[in-house]
PDB file of N, CA and C in Angstrom:
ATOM      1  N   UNK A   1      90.875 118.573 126.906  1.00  0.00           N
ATOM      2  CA  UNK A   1      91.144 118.743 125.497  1.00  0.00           C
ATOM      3  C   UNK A   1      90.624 117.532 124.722  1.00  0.00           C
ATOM      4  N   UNK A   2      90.101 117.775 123.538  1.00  0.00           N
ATOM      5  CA  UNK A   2      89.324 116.525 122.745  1.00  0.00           C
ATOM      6  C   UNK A   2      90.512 115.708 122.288  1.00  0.00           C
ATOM      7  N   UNK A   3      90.592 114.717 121.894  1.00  0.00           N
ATOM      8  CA  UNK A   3      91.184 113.730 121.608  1.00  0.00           C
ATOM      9  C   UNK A   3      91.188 114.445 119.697  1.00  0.00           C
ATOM     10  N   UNK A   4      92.550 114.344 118.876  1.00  0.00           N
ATOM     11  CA  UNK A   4      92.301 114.273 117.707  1.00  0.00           C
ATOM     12  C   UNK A   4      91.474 113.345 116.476  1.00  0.00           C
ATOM     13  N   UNK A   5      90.563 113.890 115.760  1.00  0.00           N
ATOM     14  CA  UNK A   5      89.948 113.247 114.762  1.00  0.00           C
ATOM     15  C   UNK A   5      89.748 113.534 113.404  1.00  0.00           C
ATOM     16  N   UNK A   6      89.638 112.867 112.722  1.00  0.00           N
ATOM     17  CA  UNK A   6      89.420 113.264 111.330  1.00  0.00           C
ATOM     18  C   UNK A   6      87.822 113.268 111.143  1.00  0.00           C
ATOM     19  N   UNK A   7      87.859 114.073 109.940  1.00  0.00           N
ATOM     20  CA  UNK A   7      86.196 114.365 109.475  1.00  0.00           C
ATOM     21  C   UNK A   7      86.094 113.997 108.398  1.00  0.00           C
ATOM     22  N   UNK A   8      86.040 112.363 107.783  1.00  0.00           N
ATOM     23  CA  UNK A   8      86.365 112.608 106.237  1.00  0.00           C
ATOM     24  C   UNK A   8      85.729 112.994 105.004  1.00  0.00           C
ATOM     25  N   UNK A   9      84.699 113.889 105.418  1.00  0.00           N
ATOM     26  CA  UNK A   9      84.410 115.193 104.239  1.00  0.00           C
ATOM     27  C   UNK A   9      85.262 115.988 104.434  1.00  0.00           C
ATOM     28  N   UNK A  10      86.313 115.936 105.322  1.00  0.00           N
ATOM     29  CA  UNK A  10      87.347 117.626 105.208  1.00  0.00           C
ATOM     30  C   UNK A  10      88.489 116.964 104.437  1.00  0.00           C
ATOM     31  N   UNK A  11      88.542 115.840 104.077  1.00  0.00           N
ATOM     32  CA  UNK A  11      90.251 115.272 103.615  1.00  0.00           C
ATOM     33  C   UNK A  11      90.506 115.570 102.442  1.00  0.00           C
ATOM     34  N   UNK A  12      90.162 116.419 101.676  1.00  0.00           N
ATOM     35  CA  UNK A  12      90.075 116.915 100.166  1.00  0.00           C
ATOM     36  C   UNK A  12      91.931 116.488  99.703  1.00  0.00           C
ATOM     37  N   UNK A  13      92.297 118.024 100.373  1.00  0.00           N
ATOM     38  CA  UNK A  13      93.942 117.332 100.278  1.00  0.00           C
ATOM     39  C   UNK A  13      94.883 116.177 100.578  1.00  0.00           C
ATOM     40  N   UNK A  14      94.651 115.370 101.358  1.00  0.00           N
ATOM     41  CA  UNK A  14      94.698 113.748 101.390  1.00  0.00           C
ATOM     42  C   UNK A  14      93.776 113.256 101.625  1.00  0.00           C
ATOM     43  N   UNK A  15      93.267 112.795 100.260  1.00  0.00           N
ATOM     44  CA  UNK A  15      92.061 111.689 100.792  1.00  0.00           C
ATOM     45  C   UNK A  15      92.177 110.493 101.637  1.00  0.00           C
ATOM     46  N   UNK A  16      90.871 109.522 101.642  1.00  0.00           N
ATOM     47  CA  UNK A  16      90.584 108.585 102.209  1.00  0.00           C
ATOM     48  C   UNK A  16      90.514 107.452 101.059  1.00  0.00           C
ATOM     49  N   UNK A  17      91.423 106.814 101.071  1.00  0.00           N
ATOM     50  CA  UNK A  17      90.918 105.800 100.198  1.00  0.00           C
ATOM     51  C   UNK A  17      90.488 104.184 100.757  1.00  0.00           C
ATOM     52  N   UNK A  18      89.767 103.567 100.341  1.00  0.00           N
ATOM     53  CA  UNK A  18      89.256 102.471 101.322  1.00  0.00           C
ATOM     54  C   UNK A  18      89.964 101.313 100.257  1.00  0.00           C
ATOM     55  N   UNK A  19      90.756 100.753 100.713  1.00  0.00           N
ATOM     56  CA  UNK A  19      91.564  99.819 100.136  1.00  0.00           C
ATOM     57  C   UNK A  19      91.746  98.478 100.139  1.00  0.00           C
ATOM     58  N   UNK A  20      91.148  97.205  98.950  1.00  0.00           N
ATOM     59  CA  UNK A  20      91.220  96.107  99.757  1.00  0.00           C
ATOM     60  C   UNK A  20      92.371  95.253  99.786  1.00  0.00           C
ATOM     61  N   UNK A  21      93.677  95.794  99.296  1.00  0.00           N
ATOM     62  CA  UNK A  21      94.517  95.278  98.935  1.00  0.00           C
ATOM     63  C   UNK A  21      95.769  95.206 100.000  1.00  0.00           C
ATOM     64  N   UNK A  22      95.024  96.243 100.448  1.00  0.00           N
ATOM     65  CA  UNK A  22      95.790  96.841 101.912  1.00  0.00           C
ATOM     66  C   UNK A  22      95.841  95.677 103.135  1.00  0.00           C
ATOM     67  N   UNK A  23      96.818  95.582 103.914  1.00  0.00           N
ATOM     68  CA  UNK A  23      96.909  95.102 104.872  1.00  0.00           C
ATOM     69  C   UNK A  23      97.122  95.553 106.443  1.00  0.00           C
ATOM     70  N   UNK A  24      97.457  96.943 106.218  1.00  0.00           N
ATOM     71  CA  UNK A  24      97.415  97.861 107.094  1.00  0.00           C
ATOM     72  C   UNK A  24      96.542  99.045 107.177  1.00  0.00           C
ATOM     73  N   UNK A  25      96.110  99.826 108.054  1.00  0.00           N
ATOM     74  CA  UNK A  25      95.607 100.808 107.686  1.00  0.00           C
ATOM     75  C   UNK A  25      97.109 102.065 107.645  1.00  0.00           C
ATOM     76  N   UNK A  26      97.643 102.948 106.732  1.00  0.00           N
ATOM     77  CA  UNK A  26      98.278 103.957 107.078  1.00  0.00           C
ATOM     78  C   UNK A  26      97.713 105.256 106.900  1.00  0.00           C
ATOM     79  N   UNK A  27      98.043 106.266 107.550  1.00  0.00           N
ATOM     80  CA  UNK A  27      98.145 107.885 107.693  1.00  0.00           C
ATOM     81  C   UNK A  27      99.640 108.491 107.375  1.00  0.00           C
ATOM     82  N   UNK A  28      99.588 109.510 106.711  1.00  0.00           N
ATOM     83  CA  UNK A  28     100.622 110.349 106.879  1.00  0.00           C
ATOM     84  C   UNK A  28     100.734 111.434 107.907  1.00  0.00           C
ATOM     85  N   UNK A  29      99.772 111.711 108.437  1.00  0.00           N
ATOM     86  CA  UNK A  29      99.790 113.027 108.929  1.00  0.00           C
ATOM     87  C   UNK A  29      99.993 112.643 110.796  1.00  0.00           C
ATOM     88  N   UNK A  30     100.389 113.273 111.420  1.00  0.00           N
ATOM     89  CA  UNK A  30     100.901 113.221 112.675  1.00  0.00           C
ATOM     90  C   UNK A  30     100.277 113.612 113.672  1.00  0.00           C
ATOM     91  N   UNK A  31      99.345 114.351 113.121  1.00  0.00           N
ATOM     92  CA  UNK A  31      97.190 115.229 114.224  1.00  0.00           C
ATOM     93  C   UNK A  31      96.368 113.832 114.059  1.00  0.00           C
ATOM     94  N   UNK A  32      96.719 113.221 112.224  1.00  0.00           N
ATOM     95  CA  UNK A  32      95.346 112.283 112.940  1.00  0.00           C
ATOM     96  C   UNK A  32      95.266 111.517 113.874  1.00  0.00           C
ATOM     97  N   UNK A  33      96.628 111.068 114.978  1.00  0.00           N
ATOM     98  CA  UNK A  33      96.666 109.646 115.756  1.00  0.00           C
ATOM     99  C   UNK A  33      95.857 110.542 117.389  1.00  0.00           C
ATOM    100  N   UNK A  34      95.189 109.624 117.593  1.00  0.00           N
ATOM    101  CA  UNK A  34      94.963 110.077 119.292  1.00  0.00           C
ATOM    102  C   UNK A  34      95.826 109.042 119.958  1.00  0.00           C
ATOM    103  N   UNK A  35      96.676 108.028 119.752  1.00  0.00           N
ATOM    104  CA  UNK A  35      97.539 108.010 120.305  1.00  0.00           C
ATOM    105  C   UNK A  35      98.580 107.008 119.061  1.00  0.00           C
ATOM    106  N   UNK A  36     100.090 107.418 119.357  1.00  0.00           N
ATOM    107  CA  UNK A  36     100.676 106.993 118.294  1.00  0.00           C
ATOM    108  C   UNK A  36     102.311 106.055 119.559  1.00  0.00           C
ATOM    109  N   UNK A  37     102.732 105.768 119.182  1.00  0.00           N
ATOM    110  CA  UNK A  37     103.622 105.175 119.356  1.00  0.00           C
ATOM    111  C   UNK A  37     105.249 104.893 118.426  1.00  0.00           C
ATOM    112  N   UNK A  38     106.458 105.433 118.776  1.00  0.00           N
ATOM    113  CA  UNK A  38     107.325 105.140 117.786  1.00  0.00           C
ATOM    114  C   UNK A  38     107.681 103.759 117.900  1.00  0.00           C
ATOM    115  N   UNK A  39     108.158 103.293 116.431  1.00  0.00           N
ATOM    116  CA  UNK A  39     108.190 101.975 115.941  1.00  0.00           C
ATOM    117  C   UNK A  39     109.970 102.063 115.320  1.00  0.00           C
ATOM    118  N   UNK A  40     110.498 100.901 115.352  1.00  0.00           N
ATOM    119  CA  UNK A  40     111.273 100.350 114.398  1.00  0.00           C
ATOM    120  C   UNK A  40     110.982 100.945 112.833  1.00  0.00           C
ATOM    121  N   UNK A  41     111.872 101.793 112.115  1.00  0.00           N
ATOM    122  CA  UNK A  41     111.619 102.248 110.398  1.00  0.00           C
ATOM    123  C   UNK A  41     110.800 100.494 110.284  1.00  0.00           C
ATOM    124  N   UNK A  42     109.926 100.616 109.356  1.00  0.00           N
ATOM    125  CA  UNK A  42     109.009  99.210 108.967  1.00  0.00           C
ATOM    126  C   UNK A  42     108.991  99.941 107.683  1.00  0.00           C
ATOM    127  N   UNK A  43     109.827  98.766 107.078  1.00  0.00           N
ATOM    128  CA  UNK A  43     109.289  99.229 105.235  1.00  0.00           C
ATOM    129  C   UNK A  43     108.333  99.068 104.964  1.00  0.00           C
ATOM    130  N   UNK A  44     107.444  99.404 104.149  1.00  0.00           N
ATOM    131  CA  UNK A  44     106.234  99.198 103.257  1.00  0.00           C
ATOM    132  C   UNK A  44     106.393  99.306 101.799  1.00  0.00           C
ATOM    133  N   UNK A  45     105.879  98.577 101.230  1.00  0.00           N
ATOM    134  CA  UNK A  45     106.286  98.599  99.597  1.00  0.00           C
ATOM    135  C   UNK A  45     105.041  99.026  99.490  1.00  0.00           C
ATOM    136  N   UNK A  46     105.518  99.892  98.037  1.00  0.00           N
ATOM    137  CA  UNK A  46     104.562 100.583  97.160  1.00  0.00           C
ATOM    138  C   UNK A  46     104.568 100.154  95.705  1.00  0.00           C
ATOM    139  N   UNK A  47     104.163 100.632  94.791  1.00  0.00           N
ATOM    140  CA  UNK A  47     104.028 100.773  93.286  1.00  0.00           C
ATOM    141  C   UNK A  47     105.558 100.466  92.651  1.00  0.00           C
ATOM    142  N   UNK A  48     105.507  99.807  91.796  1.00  0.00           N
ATOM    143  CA  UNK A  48     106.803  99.285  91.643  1.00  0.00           C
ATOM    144  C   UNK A  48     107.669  98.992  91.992  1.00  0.00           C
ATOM    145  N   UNK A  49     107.546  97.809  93.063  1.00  0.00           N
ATOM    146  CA  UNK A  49     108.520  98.078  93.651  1.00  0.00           C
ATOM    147  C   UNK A  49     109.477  98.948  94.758  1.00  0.00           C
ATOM    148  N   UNK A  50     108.836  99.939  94.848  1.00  0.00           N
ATOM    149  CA  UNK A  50     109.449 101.130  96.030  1.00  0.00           C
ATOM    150  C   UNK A  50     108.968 100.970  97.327  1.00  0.00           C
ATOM    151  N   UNK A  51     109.826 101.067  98.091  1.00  0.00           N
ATOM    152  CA  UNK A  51     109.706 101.070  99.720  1.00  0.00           C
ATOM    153  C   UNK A  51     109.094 102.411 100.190  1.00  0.00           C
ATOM    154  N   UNK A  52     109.020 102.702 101.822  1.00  0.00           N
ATOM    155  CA  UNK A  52     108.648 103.590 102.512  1.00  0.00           C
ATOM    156  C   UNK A  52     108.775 102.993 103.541  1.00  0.00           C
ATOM    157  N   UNK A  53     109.012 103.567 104.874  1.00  0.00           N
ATOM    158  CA  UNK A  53     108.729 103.851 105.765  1.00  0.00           C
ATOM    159  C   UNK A  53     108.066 103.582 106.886  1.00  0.00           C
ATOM    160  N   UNK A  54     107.538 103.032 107.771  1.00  0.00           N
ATOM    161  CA  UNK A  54     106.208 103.190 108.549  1.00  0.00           C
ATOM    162  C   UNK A  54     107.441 103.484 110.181  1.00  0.00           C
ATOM    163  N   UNK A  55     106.811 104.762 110.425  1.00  0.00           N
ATOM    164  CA  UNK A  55     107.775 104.905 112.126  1.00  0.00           C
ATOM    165  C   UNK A  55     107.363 105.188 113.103  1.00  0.00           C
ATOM    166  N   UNK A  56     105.970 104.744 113.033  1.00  0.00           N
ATOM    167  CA  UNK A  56     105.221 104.617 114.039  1.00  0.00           C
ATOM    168  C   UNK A  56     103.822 104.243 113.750  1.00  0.00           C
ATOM    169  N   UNK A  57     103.057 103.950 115.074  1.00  0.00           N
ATOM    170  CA  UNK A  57     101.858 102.888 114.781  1.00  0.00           C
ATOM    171  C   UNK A  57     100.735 103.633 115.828  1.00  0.00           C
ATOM    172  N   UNK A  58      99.252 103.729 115.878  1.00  0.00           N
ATOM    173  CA  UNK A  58      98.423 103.920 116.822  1.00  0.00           C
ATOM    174  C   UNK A  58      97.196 103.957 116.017  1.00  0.00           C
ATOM    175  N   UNK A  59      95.934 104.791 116.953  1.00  0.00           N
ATOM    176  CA  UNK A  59      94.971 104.350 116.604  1.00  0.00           C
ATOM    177  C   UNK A  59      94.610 105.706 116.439  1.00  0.00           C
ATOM    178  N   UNK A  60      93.729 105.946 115.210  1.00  0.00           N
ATOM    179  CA  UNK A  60      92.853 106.987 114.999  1.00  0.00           C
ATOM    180  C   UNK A  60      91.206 106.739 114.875  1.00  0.00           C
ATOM    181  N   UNK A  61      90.601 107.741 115.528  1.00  0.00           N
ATOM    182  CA  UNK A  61      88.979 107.810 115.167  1.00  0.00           C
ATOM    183  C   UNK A  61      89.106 108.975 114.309  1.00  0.00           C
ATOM    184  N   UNK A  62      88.209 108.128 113.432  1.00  0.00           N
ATOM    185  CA  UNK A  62      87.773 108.914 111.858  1.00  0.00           C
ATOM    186  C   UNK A  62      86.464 108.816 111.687  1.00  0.00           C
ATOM    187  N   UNK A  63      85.450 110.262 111.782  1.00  0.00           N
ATOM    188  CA  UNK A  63      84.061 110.837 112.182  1.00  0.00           C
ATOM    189  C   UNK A  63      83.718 110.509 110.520  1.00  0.00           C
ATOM    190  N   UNK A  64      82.963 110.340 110.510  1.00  0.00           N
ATOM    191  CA  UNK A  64      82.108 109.794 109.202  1.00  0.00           C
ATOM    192  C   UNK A  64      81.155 110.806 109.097  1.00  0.00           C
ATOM    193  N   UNK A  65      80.866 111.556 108.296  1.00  0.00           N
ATOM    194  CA  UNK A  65      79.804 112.497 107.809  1.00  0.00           C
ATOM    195  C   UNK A  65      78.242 112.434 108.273  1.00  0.00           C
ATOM    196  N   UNK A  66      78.321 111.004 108.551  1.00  0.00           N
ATOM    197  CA  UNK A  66      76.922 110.564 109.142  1.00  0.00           C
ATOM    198  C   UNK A  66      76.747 110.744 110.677  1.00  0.00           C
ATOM    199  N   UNK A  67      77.686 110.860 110.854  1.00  0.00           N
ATOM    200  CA  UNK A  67      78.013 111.129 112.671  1.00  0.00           C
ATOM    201  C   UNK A  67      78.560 110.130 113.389  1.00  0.00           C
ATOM    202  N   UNK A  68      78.942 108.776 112.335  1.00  0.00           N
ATOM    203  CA  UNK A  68      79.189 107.610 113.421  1.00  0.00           C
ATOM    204  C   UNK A  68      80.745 107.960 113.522  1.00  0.00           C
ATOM    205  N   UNK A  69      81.654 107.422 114.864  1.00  0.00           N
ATOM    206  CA  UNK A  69      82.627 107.452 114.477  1.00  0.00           C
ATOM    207  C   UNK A  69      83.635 106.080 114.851  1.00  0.00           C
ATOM    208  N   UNK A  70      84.347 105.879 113.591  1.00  0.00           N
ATOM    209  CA  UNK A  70      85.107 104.267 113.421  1.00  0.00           C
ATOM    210  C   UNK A  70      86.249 104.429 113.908  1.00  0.00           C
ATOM    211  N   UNK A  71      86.735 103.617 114.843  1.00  0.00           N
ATOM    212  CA  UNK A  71      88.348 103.603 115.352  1.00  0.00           C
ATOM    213  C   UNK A  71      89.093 102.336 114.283  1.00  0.00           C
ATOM    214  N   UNK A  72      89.990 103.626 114.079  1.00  0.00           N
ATOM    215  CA  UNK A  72      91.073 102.608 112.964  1.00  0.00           C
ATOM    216  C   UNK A  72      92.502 102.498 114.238  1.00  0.00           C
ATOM    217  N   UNK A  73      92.214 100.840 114.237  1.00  0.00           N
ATOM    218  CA  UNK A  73      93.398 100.314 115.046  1.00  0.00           C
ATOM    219  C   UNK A  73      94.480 100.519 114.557  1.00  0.00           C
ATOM    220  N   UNK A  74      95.667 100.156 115.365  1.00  0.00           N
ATOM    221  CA  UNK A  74      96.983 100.053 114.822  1.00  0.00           C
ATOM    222  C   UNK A  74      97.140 100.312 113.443  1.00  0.00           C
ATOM    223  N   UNK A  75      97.007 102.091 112.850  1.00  0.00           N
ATOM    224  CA  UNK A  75      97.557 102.417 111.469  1.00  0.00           C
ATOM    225  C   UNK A  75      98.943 102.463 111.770  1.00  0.00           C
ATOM    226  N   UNK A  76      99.391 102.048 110.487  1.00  0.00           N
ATOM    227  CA  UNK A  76     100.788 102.885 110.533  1.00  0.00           C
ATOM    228  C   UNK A  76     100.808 104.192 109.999  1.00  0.00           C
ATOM    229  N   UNK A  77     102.137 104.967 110.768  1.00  0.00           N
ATOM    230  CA  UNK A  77     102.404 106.279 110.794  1.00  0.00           C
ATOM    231  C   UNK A  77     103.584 106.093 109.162  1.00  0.00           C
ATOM    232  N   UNK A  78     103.235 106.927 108.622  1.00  0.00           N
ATOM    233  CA  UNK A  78     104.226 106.708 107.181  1.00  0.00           C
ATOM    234  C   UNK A  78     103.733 108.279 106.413  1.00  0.00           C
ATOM    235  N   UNK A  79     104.770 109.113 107.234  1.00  0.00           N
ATOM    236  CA  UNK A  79     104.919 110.453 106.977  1.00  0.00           C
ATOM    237  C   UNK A  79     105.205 110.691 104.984  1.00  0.00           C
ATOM    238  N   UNK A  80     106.044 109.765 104.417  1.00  0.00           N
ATOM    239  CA  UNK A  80     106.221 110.217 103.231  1.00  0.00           C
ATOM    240  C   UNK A  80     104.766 109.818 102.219  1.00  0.00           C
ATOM    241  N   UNK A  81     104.108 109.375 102.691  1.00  0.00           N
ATOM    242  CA  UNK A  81     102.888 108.778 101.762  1.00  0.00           C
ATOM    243  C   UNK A  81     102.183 110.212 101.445  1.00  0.00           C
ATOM    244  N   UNK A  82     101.115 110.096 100.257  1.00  0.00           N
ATOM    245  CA  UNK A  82     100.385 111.455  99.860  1.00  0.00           C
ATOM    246  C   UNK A  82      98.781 111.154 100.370  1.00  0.00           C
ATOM    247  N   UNK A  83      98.236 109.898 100.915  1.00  0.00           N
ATOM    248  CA  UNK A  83      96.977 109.555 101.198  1.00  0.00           C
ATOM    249  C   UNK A  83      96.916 109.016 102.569  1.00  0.00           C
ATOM    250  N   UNK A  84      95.663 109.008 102.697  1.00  0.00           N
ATOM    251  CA  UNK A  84      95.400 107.709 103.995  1.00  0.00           C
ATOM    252  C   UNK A  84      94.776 106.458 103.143  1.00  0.00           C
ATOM    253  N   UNK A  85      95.155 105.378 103.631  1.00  0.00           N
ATOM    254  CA  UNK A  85      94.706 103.873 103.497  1.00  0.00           C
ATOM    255  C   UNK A  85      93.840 103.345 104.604  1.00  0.00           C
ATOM    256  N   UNK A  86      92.893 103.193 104.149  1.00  0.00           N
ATOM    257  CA  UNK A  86      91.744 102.250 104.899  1.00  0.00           C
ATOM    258  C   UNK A  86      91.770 101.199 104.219  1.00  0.00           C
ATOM    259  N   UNK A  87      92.315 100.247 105.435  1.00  0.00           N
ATOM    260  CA  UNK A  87      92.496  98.732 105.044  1.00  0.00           C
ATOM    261  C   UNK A  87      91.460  98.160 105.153  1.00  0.00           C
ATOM    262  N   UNK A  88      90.571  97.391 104.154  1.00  0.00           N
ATOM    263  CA  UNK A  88      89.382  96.593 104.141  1.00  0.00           C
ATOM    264  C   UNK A  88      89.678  95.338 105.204  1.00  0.00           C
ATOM    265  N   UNK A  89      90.982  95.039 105.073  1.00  0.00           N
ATOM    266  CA  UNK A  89      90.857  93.694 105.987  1.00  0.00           C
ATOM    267  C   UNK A  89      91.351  93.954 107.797  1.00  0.00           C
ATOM    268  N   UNK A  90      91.546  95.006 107.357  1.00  0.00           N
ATOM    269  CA  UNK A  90      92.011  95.391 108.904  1.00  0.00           C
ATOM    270  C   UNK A  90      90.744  95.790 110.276  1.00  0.00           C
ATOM    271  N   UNK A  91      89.605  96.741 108.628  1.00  0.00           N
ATOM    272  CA  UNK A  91      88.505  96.777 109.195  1.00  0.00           C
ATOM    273  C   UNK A  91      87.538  95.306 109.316  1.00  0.00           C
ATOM    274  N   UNK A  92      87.642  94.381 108.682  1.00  0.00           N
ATOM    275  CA  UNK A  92      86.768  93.061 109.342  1.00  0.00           C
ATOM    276  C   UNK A  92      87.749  92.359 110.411  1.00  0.00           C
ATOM    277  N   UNK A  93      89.084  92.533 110.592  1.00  0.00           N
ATOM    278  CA  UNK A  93      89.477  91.760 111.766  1.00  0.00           C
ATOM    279  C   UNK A  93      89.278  92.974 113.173  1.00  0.00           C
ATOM    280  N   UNK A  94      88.676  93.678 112.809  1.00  0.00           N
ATOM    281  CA  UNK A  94      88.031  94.969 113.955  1.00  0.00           C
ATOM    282  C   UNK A  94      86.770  95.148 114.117  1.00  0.00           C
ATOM    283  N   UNK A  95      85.909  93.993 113.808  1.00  0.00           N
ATOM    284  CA  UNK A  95      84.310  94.331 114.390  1.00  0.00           C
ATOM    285  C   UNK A  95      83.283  94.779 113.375  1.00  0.00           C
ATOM    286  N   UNK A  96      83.843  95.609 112.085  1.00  0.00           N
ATOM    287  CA  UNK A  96      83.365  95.775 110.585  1.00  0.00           C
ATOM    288  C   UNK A  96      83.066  94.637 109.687  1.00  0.00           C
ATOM    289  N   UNK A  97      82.420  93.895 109.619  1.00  0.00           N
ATOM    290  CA  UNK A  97      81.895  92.452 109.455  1.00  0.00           C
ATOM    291  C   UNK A  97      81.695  92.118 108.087  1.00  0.00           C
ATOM    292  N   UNK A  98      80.476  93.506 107.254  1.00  0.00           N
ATOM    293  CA  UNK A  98      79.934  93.644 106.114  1.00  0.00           C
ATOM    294  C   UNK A  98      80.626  93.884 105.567  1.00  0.00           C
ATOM    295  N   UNK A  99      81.680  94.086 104.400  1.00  0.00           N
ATOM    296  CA  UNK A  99      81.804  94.679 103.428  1.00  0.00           C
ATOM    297  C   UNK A  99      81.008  94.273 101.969  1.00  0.00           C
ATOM    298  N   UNK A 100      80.827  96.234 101.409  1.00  0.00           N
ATOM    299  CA  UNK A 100      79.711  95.352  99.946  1.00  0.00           C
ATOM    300  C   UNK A 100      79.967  96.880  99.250  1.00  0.00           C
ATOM    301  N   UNK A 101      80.817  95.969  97.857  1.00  0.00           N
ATOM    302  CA  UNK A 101      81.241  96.687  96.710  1.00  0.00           C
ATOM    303  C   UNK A 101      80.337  96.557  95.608  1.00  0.00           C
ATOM    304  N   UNK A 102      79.998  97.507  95.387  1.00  0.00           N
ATOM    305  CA  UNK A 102      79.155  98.432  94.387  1.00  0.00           C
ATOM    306  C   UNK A 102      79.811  98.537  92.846  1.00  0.00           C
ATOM    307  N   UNK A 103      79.471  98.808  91.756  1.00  0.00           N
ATOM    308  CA  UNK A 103      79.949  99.064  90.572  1.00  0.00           C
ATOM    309  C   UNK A 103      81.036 100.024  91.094  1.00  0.00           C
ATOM    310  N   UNK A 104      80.403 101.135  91.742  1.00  0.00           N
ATOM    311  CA  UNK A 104      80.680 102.490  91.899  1.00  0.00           C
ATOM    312  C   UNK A 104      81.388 102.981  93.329  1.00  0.00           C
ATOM    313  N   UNK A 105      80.737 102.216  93.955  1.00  0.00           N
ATOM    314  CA  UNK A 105      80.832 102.166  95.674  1.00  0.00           C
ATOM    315  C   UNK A 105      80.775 101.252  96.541  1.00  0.00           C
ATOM    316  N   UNK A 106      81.681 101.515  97.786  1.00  0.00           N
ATOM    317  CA  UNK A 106      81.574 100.856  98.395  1.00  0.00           C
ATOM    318  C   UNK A 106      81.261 100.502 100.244  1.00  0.00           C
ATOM    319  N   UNK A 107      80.388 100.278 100.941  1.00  0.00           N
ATOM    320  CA  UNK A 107      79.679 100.282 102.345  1.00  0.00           C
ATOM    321  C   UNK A 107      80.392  99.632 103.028  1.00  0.00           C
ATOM    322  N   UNK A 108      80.602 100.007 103.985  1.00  0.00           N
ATOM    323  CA  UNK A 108      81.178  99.363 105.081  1.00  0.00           C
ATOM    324  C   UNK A 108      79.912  99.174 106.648  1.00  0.00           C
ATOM    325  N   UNK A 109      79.488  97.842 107.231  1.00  0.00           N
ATOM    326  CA  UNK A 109      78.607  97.784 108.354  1.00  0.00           C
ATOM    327  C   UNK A 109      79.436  97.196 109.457  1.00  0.00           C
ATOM    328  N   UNK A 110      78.449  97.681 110.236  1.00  0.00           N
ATOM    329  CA  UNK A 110      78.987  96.749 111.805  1.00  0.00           C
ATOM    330  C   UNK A 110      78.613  95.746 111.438  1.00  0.00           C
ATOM    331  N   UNK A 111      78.532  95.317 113.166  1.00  0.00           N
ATOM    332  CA  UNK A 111      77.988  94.179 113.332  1.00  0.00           C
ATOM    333  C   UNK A 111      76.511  93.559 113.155  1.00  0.00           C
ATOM    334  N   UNK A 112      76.149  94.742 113.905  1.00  0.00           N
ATOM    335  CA  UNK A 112      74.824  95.398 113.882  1.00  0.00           C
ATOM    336  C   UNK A 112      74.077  95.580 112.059  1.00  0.00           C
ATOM    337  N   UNK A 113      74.869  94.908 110.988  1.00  0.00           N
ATOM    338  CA  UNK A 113      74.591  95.373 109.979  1.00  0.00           C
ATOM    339  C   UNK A 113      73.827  96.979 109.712  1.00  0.00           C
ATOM    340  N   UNK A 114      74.651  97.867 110.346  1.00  0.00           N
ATOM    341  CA  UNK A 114      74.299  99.160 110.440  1.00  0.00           C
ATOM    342  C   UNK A 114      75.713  99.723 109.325  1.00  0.00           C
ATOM    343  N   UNK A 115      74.883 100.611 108.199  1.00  0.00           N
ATOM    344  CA  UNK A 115      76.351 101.070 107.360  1.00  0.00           C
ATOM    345  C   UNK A 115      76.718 101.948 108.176  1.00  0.00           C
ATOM    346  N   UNK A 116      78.170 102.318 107.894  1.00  0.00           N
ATOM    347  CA  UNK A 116      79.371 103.545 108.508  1.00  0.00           C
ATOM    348  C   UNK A 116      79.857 104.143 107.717  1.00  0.00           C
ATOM    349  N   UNK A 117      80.210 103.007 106.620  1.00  0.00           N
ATOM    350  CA  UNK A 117      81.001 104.447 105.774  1.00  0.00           C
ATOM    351  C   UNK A 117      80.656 103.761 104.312  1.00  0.00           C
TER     352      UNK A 117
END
């Protein structure tokens, strides 16, 4: 059986947002982990002030439209959220080296200065 993945041209209903403010990567959804682990409730603050959740932790591969595919380490699992978070800094302490923000957009490279996403 394949290991679960995301395709993120299919995430229409929760997007992908690539975040640099972020310190974690999180998911809500419970298919994307190929492997997850339960955790201690771990609050996470949000937007004013408000907490959430995180109750579990693992790693997902998320297929990039281009065909490459990026393993997001240790996301947290945080079922009440409406998005996924791609942590900018989570991806350079993981081998993602480049980051380069655009007016509009923004690239993510290896090492290899090869873009991914």
């Amino acid at each position: 059986m394949e290991a679960p993945r995301i395709l993120i041209t299919h995430a229409a209903n929760c997007p992908f947002i690539l975040d640099s403010g972020a310190s974690n990567h999180i998911s809500p959804k419970r298919l994307d982990f190929r492997s997850l682990h339960p955790i201690a409730p771990h609050p996470i603050q949000g937007f004013n002030g408000s907490f959430t959740n995180a109750i579990g932790i693992g790693n997902i591969d998320l297929c990039i439209a281009s065909g490459h595919k990026c393993c997001l380490k240790d996301v947290l699992y945080v079922p009440s959220c409406n998005t996924h978070l791609v942590s900018i800094h989570a991806l350079t302490c993981n081998g993602y080296n480049f980051i380069t923000f655009g007016p509009d957009d923004c690239w993510v490279s290896d090492k290899d200065e090869k873009i991914v996403i």
